[in-house]
Protein backbone atom coordinates (compact mmCIF):
# COMPACT_ATOMS: atom_id res chain seq x y z
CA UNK A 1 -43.16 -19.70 54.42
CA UNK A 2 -40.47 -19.75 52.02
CA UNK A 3 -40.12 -17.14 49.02
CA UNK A 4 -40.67 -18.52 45.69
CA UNK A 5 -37.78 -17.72 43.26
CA UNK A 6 -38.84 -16.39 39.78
CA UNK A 7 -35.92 -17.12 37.63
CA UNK A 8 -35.69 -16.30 33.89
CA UNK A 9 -33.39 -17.50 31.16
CA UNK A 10 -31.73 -13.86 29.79
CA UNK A 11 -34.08 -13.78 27.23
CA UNK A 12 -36.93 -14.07 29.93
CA UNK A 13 -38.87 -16.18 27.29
CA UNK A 14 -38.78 -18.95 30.01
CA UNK A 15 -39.13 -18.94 33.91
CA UNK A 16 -39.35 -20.75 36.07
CA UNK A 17 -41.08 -20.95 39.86
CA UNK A 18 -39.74 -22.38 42.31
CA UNK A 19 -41.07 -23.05 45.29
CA UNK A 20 -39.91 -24.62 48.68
CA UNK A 21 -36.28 -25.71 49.85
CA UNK A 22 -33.55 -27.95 47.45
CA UNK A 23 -33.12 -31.12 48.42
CA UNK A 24 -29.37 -30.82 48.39
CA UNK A 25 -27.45 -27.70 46.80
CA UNK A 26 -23.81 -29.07 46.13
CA UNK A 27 -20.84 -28.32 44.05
CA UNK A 28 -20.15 -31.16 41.49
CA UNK A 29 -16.93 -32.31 40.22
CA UNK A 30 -18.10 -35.52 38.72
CA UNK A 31 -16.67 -35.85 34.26
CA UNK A 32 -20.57 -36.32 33.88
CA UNK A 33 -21.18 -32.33 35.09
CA UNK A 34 -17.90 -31.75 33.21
CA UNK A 35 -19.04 -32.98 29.80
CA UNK A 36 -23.01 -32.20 29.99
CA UNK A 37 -22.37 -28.14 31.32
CA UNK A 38 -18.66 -27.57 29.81
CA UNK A 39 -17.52 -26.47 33.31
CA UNK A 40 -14.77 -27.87 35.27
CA UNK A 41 -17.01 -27.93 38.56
CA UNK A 42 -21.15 -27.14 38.48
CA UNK A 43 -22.82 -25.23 41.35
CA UNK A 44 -26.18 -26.16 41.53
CA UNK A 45 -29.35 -27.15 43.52
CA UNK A 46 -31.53 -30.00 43.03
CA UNK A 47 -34.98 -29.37 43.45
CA UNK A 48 -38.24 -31.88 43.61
CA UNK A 49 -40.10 -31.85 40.08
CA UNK A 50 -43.04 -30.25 42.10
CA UNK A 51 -41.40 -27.57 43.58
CA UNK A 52 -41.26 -25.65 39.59
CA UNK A 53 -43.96 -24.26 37.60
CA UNK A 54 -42.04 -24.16 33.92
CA UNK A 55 -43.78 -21.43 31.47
CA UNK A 56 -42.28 -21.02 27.91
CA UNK A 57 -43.39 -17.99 26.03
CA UNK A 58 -44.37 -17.66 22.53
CA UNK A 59 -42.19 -17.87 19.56
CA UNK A 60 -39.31 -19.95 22.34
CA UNK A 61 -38.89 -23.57 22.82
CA UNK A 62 -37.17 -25.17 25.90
CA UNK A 63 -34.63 -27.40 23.80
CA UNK A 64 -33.13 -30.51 25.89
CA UNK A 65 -30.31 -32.71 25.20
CA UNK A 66 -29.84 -36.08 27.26
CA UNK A 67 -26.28 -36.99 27.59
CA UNK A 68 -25.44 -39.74 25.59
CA UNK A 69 -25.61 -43.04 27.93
CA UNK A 70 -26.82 -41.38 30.77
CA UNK A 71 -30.03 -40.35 32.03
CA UNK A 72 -29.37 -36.51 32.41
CA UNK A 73 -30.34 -34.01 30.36
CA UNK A 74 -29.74 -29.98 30.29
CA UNK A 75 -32.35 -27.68 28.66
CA UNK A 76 -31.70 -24.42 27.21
CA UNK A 77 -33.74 -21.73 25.44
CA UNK A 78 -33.90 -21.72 22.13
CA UNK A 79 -34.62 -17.67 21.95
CA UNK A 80 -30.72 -17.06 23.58
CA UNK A 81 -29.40 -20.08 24.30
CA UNK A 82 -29.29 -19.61 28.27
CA UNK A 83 -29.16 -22.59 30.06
CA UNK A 84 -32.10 -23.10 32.42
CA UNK A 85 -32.15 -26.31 34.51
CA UNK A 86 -30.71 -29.49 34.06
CA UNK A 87 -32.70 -32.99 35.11
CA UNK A 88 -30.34 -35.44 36.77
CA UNK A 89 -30.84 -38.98 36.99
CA UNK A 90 -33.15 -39.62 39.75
CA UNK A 91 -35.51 -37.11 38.50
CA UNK A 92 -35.09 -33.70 40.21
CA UNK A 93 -34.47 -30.50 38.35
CA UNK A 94 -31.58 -29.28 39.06
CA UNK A 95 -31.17 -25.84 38.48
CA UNK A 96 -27.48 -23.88 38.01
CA UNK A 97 -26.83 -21.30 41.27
CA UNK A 98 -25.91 -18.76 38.52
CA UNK A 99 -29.75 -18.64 37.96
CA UNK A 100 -30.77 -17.61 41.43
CA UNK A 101 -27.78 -15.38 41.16
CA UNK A 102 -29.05 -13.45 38.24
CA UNK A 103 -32.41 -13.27 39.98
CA UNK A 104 -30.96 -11.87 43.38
CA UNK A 105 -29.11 -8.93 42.60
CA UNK A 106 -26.06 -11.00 42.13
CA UNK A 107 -26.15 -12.79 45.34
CA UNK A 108 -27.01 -16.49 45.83
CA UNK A 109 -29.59 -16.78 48.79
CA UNK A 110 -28.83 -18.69 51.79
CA UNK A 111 -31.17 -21.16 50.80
CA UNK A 112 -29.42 -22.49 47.66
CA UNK A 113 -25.90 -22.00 49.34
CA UNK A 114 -24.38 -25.10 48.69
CA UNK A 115 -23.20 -27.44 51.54
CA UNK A 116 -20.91 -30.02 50.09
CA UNK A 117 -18.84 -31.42 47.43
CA UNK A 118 -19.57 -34.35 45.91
CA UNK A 119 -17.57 -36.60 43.10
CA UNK A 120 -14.14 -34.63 44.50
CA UNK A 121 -12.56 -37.75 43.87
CA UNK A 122 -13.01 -36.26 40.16
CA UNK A 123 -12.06 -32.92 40.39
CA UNK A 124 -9.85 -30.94 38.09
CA UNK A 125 -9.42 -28.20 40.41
CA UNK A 126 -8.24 -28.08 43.91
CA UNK A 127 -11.01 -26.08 46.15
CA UNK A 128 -9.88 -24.31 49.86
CA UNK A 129 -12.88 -24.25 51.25
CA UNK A 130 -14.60 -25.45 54.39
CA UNK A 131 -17.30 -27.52 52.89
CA UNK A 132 -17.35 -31.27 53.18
CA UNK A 133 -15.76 -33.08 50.24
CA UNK A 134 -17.05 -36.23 49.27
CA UNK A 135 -15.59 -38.53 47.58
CA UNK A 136 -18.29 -39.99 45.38
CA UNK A 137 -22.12 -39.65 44.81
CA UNK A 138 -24.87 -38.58 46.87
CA UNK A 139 -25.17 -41.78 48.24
CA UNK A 140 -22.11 -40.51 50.75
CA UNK A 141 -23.70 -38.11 51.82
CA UNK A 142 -26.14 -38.15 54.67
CA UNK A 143 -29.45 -36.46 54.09
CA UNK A 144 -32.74 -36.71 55.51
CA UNK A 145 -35.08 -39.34 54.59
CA UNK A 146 -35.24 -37.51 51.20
CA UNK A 147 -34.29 -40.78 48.62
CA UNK A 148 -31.90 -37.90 46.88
């Protein structure tokens, strides 16, 4: 059985559960990441909508933005401004590997390593490393019956 993760923004006014395995943990180079997150590439993992139990405490508000003409969003807390998860356009929450991070003594667990590149087509920054780089979308990449 897998652990659950019990990540926290740096407030800890929200956390977050998470249960189970990511349906793909990836490094994004796609403008979209790059305007929504202000980062020239976003490690993250993308997670099923049922695999996190969300709790906000009092006096804090999960704030989310949607990216204008485009169906993702980020959330934040509104206590210290932490990022928390992101939702992406086919639904899953995807979560920033900075948050498991925090949560791990400052190491990412194997389970939320990522294992590809995707939208490196896009990228602003060259990246030696011996993942698989995709050029485009999810859709290149295999995965298991999973519609990703």
């Amino acid at each position: 059985m897998a652990q659950t993760f019990h990540l926290t923004c740096d407030c800890g006014a929200i956390q977050l559960d998470v249960d189970g395995t990511p349906v793909l943990s990836a490094i994004c180079h796609c403008q979209s990441c790059r305007e929504m997150y202000g980062v020239d590439l976003f490690n993250a993992s993308a997670w099923p909508s049922e695999a996190i139990k969300r709790r906000v405490g009092t006096g804090a508000d999960l704030i989310a933005h949607r990216q204008f003409g485009r169906r993702m969003w980020r959330y934040h807390c509104s206590n210290c401004g932490r990022l928390v998860h992101g939702r992406n356009r086919r639904g899953h929450i995807v979560i920033p590997n900075e948050r498991f991070r925090a949560a791990n003594e400052d190491s990412l667990p194997e389970r939320v390593q990522p294992s590809v590149h995707l939208f490196y087509a896009q990228r602003v920054v060259d990246i030696a490393d011996a993942l698989p780089k995709h050029p485009d979308d999810l859709d290149a990449v295999e995965l298991d019956s999973t519609d990703v």
